[in-house]
Protein backbone atom coordinates (compact mmCIF):
# COMPACT_ATOMS: atom_id res chain seq x y z
CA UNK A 1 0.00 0.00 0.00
CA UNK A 2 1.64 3.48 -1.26
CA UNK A 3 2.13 6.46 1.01
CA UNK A 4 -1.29 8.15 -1.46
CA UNK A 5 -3.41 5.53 -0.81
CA UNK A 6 -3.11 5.23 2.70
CA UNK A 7 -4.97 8.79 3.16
CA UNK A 8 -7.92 7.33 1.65
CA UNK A 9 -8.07 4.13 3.63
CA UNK A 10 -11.01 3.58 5.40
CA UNK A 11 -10.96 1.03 8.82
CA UNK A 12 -14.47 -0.95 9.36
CA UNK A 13 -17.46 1.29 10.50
CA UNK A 14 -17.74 -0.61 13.35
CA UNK A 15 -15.01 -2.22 15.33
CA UNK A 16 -16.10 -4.72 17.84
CA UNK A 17 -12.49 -5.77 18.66
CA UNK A 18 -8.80 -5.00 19.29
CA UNK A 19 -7.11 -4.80 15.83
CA UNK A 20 -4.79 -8.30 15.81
CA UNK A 21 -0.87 -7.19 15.82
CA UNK A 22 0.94 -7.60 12.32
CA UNK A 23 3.72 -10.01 13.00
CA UNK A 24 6.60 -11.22 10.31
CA UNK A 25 6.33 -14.56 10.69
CA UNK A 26 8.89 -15.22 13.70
CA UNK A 27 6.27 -13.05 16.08
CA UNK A 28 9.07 -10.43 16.47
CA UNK A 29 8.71 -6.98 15.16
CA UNK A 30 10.04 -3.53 15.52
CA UNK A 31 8.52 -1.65 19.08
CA UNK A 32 6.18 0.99 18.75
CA UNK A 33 8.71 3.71 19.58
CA UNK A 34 11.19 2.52 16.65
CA UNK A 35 7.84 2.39 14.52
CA UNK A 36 7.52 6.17 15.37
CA UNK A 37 10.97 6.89 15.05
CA UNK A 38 11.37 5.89 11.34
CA UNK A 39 7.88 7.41 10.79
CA UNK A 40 7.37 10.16 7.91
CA UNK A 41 4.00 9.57 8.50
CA UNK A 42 0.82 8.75 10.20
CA UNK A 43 -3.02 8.27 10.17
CA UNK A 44 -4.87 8.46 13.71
CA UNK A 45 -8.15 6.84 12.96
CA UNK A 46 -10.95 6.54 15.93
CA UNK A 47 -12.08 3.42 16.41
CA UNK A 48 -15.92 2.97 15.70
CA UNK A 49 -17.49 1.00 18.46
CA UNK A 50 -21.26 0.05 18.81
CA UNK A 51 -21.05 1.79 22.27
CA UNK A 52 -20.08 5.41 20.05
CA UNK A 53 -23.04 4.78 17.93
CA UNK A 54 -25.10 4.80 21.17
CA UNK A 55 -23.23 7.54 22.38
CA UNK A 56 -23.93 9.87 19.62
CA UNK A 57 -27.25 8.99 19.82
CA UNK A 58 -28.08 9.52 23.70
CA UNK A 59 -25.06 11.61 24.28
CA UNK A 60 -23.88 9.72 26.97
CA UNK A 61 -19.91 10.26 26.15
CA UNK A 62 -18.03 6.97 26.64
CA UNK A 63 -14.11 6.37 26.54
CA UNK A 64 -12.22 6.98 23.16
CA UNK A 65 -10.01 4.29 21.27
CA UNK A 66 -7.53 5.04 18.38
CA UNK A 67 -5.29 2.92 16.00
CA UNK A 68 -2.28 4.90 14.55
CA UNK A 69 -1.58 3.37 11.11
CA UNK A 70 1.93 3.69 9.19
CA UNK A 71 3.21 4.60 5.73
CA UNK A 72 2.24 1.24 4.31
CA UNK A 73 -0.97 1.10 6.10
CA UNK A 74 -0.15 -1.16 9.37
CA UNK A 75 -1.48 -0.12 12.42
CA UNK A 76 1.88 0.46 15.09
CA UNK A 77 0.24 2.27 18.12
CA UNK A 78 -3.08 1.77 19.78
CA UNK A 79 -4.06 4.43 21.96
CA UNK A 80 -7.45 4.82 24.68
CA UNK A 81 -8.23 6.98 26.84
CA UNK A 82 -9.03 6.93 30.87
CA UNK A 83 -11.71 9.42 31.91
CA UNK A 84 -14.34 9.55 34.67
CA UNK A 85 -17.64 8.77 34.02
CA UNK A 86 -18.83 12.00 35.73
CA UNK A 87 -16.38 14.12 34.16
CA UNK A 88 -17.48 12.84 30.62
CA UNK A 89 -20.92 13.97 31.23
CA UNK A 90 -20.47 16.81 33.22
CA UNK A 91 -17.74 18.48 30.93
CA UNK A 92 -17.85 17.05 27.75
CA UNK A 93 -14.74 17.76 25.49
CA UNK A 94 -13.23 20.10 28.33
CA UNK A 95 -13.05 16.81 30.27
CA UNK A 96 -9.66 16.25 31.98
CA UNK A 97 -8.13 12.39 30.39
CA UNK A 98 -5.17 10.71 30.00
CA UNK A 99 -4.40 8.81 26.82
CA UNK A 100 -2.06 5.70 27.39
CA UNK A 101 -0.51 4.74 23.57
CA UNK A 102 0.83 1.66 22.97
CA UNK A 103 2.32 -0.59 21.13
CA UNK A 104 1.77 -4.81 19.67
CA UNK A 105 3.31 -6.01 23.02
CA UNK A 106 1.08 -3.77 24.69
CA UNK A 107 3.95 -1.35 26.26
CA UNK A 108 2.92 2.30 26.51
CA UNK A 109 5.34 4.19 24.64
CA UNK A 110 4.04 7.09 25.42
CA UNK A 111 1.05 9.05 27.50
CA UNK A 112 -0.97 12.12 27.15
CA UNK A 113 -2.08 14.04 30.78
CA UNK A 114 -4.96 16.48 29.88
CA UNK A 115 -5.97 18.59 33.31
CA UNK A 116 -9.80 20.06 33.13
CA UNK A 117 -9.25 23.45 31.93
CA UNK A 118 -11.94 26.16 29.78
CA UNK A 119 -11.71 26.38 26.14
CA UNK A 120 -11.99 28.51 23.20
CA UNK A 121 -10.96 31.70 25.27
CA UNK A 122 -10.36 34.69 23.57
CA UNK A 123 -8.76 36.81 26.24
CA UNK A 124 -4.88 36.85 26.61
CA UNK A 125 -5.16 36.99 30.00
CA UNK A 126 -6.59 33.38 30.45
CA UNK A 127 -3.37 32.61 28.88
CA UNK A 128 -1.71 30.28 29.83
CA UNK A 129 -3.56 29.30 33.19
CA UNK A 130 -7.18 29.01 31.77
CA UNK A 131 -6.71 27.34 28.52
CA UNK A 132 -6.48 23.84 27.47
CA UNK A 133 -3.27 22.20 27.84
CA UNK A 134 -1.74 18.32 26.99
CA UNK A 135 1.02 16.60 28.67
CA UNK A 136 3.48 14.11 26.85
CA UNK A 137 5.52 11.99 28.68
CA UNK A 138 7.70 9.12 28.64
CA UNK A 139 8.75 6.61 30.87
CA UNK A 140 6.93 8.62 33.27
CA UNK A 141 9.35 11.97 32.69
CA UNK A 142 7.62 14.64 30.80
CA UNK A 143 9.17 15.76 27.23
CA UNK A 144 6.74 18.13 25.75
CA UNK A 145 3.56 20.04 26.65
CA UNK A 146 1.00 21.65 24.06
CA UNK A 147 -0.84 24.67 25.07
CA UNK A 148 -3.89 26.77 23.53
CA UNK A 149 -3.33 30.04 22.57
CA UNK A 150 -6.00 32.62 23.46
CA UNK A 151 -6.70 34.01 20.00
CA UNK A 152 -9.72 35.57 18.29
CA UNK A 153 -9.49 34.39 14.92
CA UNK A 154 -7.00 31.81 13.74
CA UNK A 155 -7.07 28.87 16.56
CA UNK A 156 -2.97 28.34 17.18
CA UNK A 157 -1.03 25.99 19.59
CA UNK A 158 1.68 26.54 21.26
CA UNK A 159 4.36 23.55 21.96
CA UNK A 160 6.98 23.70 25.08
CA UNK A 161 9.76 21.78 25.52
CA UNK A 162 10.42 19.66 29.37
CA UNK A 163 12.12 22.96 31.01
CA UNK A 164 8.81 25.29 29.49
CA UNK A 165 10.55 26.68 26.12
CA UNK A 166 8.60 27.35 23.02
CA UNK A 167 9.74 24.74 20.42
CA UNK A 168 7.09 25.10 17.96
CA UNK A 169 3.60 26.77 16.93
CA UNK A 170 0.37 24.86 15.65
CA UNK A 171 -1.96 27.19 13.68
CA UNK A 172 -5.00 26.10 11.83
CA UNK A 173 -7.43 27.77 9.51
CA UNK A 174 -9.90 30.45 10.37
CA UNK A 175 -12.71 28.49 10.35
CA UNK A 176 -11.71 24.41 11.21
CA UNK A 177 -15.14 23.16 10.98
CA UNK A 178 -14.85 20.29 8.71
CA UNK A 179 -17.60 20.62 6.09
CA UNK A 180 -17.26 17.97 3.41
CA UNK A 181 -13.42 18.84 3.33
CA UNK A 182 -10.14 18.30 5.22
CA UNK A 183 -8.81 21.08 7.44
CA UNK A 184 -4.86 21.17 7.69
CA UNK A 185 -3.14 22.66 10.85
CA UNK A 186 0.60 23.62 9.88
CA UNK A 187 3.32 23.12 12.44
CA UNK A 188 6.06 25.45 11.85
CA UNK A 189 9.27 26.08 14.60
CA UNK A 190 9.58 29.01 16.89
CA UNK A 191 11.64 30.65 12.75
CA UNK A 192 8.45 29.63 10.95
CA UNK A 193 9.81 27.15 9.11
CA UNK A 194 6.91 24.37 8.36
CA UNK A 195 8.25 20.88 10.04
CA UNK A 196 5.00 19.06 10.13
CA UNK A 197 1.45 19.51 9.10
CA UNK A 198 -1.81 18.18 11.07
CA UNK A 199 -5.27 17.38 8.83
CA UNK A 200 -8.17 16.68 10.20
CA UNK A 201 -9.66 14.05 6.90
CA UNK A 202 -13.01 14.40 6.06
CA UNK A 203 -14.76 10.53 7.03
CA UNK A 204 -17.85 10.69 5.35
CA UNK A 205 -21.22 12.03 6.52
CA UNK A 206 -22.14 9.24 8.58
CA UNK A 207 -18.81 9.22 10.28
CA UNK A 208 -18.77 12.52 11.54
CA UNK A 209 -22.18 12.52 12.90
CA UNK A 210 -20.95 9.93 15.42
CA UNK A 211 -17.77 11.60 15.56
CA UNK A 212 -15.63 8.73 14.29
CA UNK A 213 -12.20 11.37 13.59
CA UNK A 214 -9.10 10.62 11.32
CA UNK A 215 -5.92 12.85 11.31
CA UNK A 216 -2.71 12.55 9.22
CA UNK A 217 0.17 13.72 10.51
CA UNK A 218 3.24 14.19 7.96
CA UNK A 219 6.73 14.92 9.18
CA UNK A 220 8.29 17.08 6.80
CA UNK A 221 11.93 17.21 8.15
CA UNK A 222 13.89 14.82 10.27
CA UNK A 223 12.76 15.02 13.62
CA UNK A 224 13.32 13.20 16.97
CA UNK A 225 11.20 10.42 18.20
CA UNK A 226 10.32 12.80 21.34
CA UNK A 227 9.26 15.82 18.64
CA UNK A 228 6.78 13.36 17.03
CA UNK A 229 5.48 12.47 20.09
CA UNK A 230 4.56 16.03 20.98
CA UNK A 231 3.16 16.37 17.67
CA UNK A 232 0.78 13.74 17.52
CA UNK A 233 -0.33 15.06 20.98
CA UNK A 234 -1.13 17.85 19.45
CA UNK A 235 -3.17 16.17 16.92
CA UNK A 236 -4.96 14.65 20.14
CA UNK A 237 -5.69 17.90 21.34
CA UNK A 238 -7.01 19.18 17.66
CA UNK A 239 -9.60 16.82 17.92
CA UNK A 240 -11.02 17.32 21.48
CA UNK A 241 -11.15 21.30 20.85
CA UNK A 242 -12.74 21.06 17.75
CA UNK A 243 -14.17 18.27 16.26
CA UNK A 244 -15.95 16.54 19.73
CA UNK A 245 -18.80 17.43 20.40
CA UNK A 246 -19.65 19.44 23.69
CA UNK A 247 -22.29 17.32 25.75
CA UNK A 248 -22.58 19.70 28.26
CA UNK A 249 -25.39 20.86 25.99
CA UNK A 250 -27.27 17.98 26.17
């Protein structure tokens, strides 16, 4: 399967298990984080469980599950997340999570520590204490963190390195509803130089009503395993500010 086709792969509409682990033949294969590593890019599809259809139906949120897919189409990471039940319904996509991602063996290579925080704020002043904010660590040591920017047009990320130093800006269009289109997000470092680019894929009608989300993630220069970490989280992130759907209306 070529690097083109892979944007246009679809997984099942419904998932009612664990996608089974590729293996070689000899049941050994590379770990998730060399997977990553050697990555130019990925596809973070949401799994489609019977339980979402409900959920988008009754709005009762329920936990979210996502398989990160390779160049050539092979999943490498699976990633869920860990939420209370109360804090689903209560706060919707402001919810605080964590999102453990791992790999075939079932090791987390790396985690993503949301706290509960308000979103879509305008104001500089709710910056950087008010606004939403992800955590990536490894081994249990933080290496990145990705904050929102209060802005009133263009939503924009900003990305800080372990000892709280801007490595890199996320800025998406002026409108990132996706309406029968993708919406890109461009990464860029702190000399605007464009390193890696986020899009949100359009699924289908039926998808996005039950809020079944797929992101590409392309890595335009060589980066470090930790960078692409960070980066994904971001794409994490994306998708919980945007495209989930607040059931605090409900």
């Amino acid at each position: 399967m070529n690097l083109h086709h892979m944007d246009s792969v679809s997984p099942p509409f419904v998932v009612d298990q664990e996608p089974i682990a590729w293996n070689n033949g000899n049941n050994q294969a590379p770990s998730g984080l060399e997977l990553l590593t050697n990555a130019k890019k990925v596809l973070i599809s949401q799994q489609v469980r019977w339980k979402d259809i409900c959920s988008a139906c009754t709005g009762c949120e329920v936990e979210k599950k996502y398989t990160i897919h390779g160049e050539n189409g092979d999943a490498i990471l699976w990633a869920s997340e860990t939420s209370g039940c109360g804090m689903r319904m209560c706060c919707g996509n402001d919810r605080s999570l964590q999102i453990g991602l791992t790999d075939f063996k079932s090791q987390e290579v790396f985690n993503l520590d949301r706290p509960l925080n308000c979103s879509g704020c305008c104001c500089s002043c709710c910056y950087p204490s008010c606004t939403q904010a992800m955590t990536v660590s490894m081994n249990g040591l933080p290496i990145g963190t990705i904050r929102e920017r209060a802005t009133w047009v263009y939503p924009v990320l900003h990305i800080f390195d372990p000892v709280d130093q801007q490595i890199m800006k996320v800025r998406g269009p002026c409108c990132p509803i996706s309406c029968g289109g993708d919406v890109e997000f461009f990464v860029t470092d702190t000399e605007g130089r464009e390193i890696a680019s986020i899009v949100k894929k359009w699924t289908g009608c039926a998808k996005e009503m039950i809020e079944a989300d797929n992101f590409s993630v392309e890595f335009k220069v060589d980066l470090g395993v930790k960078e692409k970490a960070v980066i994904v989280g971001a794409a994490f992130l994306i998708d919980f500010l945007h495209y989930e759907e607040n059931n605090q209306n409900h």
